[in-house]
PDB file of N, CA and C in Angstrom:
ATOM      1  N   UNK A   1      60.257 145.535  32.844  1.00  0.00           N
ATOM      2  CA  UNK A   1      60.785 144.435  33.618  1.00  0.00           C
ATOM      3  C   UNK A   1      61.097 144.921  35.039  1.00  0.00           C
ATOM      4  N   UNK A   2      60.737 144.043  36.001  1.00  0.00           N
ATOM      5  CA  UNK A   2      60.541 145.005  37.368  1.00  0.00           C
ATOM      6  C   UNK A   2      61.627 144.533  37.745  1.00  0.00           C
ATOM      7  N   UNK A   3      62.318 143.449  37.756  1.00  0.00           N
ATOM      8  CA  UNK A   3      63.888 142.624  38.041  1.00  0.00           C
ATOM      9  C   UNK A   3      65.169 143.919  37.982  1.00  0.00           C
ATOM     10  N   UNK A   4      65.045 144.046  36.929  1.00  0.00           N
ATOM     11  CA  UNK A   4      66.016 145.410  36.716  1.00  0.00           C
ATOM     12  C   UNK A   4      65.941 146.541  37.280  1.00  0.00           C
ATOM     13  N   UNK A   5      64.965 146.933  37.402  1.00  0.00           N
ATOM     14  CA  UNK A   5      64.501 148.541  38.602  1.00  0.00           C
ATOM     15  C   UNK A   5      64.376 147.940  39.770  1.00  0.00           C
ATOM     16  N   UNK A   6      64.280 146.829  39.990  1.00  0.00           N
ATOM     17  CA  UNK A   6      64.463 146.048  41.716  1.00  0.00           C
ATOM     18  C   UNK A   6      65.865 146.138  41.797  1.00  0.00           C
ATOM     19  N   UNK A   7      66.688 145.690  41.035  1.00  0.00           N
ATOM     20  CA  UNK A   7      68.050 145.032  41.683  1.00  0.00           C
ATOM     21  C   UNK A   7      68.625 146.462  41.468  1.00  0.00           C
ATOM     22  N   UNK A   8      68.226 147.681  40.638  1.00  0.00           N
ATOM     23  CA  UNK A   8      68.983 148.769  40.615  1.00  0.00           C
ATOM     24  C   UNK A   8      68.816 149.797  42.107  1.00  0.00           C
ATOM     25  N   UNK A   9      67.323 149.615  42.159  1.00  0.00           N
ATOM     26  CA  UNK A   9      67.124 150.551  43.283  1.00  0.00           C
ATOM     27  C   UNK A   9      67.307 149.967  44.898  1.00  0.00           C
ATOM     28  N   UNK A  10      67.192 148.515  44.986  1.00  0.00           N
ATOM     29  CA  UNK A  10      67.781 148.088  46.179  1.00  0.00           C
ATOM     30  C   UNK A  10      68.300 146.700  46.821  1.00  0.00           C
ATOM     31  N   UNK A  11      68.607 145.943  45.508  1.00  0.00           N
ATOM     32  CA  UNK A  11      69.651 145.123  45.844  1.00  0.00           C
ATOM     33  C   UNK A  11      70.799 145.871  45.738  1.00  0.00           C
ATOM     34  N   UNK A  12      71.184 146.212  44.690  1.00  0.00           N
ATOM     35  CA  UNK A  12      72.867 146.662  44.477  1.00  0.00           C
ATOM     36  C   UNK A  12      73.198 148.031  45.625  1.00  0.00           C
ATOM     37  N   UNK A  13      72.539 148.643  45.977  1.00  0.00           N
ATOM     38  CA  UNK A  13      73.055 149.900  47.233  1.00  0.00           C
ATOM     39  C   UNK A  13      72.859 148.539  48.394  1.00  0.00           C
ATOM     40  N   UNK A  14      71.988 148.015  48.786  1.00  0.00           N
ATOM     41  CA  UNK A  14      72.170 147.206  50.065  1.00  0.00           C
ATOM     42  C   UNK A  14      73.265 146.084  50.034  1.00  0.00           C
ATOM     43  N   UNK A  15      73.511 145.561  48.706  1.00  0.00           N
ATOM     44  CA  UNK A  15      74.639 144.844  48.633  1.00  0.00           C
ATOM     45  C   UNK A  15      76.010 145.448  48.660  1.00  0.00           C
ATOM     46  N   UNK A  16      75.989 146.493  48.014  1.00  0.00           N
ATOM     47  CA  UNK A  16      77.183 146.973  48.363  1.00  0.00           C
ATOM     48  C   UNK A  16      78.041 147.995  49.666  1.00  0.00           C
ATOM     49  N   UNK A  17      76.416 147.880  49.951  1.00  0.00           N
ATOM     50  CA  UNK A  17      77.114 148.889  51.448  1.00  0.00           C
ATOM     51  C   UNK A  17      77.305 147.574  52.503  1.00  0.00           C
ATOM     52  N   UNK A  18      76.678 146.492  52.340  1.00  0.00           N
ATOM     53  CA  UNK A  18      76.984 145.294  53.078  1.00  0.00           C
ATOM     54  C   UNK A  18      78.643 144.736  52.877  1.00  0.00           C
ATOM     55  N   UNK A  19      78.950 144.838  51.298  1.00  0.00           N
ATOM     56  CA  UNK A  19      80.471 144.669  51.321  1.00  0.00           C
ATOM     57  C   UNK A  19      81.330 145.770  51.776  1.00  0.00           C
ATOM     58  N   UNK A  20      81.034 146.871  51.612  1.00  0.00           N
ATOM     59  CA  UNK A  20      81.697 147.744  52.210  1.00  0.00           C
ATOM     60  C   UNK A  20      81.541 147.805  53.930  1.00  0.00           C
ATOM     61  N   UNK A  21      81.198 147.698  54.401  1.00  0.00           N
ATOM     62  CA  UNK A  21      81.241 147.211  55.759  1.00  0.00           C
ATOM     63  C   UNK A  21      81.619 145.745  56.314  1.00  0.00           C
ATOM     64  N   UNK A  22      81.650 145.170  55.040  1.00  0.00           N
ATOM     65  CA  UNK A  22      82.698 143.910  55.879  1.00  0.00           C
ATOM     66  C   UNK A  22      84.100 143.924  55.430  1.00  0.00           C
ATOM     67  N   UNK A  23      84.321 144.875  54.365  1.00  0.00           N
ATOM     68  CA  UNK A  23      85.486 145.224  54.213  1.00  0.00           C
ATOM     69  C   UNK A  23      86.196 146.457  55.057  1.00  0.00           C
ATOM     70  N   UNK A  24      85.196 147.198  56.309  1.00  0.00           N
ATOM     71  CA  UNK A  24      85.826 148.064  56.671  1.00  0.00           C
ATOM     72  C   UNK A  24      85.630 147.098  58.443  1.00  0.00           C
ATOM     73  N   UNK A  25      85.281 146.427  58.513  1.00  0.00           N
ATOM     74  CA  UNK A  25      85.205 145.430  59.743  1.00  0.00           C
ATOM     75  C   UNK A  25      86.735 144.662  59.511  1.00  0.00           C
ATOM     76  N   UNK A  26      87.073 143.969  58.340  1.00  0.00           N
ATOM     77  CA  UNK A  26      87.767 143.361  58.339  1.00  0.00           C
ATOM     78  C   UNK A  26      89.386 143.684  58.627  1.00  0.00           C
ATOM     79  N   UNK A  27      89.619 145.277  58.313  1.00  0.00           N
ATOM     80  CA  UNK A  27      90.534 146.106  57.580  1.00  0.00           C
ATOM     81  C   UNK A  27      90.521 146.228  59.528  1.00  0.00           C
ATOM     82  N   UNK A  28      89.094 146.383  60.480  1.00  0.00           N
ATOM     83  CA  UNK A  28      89.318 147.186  61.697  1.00  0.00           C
ATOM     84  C   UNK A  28      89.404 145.797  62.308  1.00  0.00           C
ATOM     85  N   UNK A  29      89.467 144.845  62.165  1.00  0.00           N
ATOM     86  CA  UNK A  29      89.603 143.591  63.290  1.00  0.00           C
ATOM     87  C   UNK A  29      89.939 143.549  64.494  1.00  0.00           C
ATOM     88  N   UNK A  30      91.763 144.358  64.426  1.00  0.00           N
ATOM     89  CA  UNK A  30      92.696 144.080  65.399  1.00  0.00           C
ATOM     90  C   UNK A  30      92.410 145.667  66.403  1.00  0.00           C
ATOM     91  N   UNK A  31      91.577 146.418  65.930  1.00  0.00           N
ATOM     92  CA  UNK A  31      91.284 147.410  66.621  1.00  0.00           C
ATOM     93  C   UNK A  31      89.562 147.502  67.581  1.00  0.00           C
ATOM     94  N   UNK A  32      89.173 146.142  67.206  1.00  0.00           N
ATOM     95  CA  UNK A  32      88.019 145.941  68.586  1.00  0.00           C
ATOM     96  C   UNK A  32      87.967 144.572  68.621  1.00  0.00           C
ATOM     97  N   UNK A  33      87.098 144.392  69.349  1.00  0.00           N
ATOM     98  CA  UNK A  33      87.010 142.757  70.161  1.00  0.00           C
ATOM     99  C   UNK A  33      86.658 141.679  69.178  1.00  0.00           C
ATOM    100  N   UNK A  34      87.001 140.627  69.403  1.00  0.00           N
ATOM    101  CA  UNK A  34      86.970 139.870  68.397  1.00  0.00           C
ATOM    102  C   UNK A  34      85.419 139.285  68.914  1.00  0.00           C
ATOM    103  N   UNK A  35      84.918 139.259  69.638  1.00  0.00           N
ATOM    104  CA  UNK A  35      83.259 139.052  69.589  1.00  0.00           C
ATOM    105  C   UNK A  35      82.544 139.995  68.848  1.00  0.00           C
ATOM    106  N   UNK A  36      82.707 141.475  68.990  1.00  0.00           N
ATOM    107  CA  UNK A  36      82.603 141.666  68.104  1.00  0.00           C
ATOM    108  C   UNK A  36      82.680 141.698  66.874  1.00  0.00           C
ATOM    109  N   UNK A  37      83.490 141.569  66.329  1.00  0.00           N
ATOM    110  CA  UNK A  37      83.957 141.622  64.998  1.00  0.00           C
ATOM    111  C   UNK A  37      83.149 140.289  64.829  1.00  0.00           C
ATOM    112  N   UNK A  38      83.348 138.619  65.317  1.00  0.00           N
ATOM    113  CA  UNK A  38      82.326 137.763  64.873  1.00  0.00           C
ATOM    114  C   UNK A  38      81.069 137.944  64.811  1.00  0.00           C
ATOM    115  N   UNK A  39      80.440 138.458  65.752  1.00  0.00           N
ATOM    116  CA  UNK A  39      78.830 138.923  65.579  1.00  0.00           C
ATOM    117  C   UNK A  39      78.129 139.224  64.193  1.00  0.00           C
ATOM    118  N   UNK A  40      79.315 140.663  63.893  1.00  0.00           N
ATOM    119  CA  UNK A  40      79.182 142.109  63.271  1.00  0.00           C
ATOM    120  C   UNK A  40      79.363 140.691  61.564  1.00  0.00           C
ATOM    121  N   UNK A  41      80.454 139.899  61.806  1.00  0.00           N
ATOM    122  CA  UNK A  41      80.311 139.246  60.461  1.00  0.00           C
ATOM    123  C   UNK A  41      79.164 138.368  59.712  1.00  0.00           C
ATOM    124  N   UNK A  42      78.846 137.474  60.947  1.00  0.00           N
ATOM    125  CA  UNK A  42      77.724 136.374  60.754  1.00  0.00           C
ATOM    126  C   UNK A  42      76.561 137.503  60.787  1.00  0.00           C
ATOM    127  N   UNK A  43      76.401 138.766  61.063  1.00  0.00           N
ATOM    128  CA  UNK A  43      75.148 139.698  60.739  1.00  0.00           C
ATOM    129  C   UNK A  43      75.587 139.847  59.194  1.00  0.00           C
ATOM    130  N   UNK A  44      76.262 140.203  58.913  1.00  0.00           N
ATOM    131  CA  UNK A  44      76.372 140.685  57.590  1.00  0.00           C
ATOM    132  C   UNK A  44      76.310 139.339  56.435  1.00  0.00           C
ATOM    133  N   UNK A  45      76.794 138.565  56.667  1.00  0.00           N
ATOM    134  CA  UNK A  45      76.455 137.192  56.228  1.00  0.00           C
ATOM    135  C   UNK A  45      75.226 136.768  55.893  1.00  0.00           C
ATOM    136  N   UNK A  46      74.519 136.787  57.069  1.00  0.00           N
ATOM    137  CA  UNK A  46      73.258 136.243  57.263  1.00  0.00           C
ATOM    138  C   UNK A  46      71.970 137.318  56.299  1.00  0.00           C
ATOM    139  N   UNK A  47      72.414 138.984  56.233  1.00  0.00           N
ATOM    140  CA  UNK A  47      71.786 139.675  55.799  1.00  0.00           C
ATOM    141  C   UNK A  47      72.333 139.377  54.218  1.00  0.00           C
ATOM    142  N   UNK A  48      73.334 139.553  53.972  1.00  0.00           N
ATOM    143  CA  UNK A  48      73.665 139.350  52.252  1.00  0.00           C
ATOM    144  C   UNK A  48      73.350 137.822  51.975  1.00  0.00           C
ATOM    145  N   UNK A  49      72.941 137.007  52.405  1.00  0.00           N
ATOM    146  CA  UNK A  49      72.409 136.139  51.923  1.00  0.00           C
ATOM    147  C   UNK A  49      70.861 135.924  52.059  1.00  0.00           C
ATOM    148  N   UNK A  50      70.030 136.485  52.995  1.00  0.00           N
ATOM    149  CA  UNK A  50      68.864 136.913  52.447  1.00  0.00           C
ATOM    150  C   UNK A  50      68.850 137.662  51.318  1.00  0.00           C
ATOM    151  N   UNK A  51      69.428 138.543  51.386  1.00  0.00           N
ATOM    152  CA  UNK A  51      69.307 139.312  50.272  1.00  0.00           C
ATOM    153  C   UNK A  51      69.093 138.947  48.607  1.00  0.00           C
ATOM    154  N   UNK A  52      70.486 138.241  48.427  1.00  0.00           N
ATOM    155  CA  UNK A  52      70.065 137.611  47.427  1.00  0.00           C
ATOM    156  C   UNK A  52      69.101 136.049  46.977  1.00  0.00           C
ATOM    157  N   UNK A  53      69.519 135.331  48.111  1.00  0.00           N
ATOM    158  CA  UNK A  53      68.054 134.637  47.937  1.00  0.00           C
ATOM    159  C   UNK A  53      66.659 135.396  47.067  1.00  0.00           C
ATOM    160  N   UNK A  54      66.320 136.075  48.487  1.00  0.00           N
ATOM    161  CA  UNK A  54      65.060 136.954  47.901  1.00  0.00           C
ATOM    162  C   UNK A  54      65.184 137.644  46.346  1.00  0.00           C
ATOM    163  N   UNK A  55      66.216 138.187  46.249  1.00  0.00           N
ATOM    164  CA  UNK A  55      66.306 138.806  44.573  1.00  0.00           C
ATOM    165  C   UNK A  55      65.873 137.247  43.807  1.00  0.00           C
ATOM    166  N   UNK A  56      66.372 136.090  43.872  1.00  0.00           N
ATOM    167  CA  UNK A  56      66.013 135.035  43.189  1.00  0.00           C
ATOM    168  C   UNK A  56      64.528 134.695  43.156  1.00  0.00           C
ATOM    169  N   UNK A  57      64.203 134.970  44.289  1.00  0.00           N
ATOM    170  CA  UNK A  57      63.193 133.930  44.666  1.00  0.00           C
ATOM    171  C   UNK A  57      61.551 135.313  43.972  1.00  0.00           C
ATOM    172  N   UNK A  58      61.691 136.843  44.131  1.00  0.00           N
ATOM    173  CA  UNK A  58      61.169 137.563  43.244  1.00  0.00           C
ATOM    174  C   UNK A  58      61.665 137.575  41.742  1.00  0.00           C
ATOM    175  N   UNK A  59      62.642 137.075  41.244  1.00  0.00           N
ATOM    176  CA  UNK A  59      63.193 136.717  39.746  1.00  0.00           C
ATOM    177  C   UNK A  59      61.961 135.981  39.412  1.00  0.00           C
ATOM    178  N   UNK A  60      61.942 134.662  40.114  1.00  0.00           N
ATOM    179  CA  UNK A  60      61.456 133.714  40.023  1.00  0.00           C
ATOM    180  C   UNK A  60      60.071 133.691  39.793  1.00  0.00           C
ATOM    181  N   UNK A  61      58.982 134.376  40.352  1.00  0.00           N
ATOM    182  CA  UNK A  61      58.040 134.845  40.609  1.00  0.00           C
ATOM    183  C   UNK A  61      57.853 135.613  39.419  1.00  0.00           C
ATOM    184  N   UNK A  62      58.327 136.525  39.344  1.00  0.00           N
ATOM    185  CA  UNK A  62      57.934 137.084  38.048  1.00  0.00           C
ATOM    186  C   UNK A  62      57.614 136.728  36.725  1.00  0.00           C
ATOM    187  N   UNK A  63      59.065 135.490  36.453  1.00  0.00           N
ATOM    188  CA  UNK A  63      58.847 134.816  35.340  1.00  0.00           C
ATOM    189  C   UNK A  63      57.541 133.964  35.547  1.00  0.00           C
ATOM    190  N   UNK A  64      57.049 133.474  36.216  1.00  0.00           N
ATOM    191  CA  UNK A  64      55.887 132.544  36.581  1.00  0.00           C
ATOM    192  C   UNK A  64      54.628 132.930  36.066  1.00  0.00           C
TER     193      UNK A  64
END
């Protein structure tokens, strides 16, 4: 099953280094600019939700 060796080898490290960086953005807020910090969020947003889309949308595919 390729779903399982997909989501092991690079959804779950790209997902979780994506939460870990919006948890270390969030924790640093009051210590840089708040344009930054919005940018830096809606990037990380925008990337973890490709992300899993795509895991669905190859789920999907497979079963087909």
């Amino acid at each position: 099953m390729v779903t399982k060796e997909l989501a092991m080898l690079v959804f779950i490290p790209f997902t979780f280094a994506s939460i870990l960086l919006a948890c270390v953005m969030l924790a640093m807020r009051s210590l840089i600019s708040t344009s930054f910090y919005e940018m830096t969020a809606i990037g990380i947003s925008i990337f973890l939700l490709l992300f899993i889309g795509s895991f669905f949308i190859i789920r999907r595919v497979e079963v087909i």
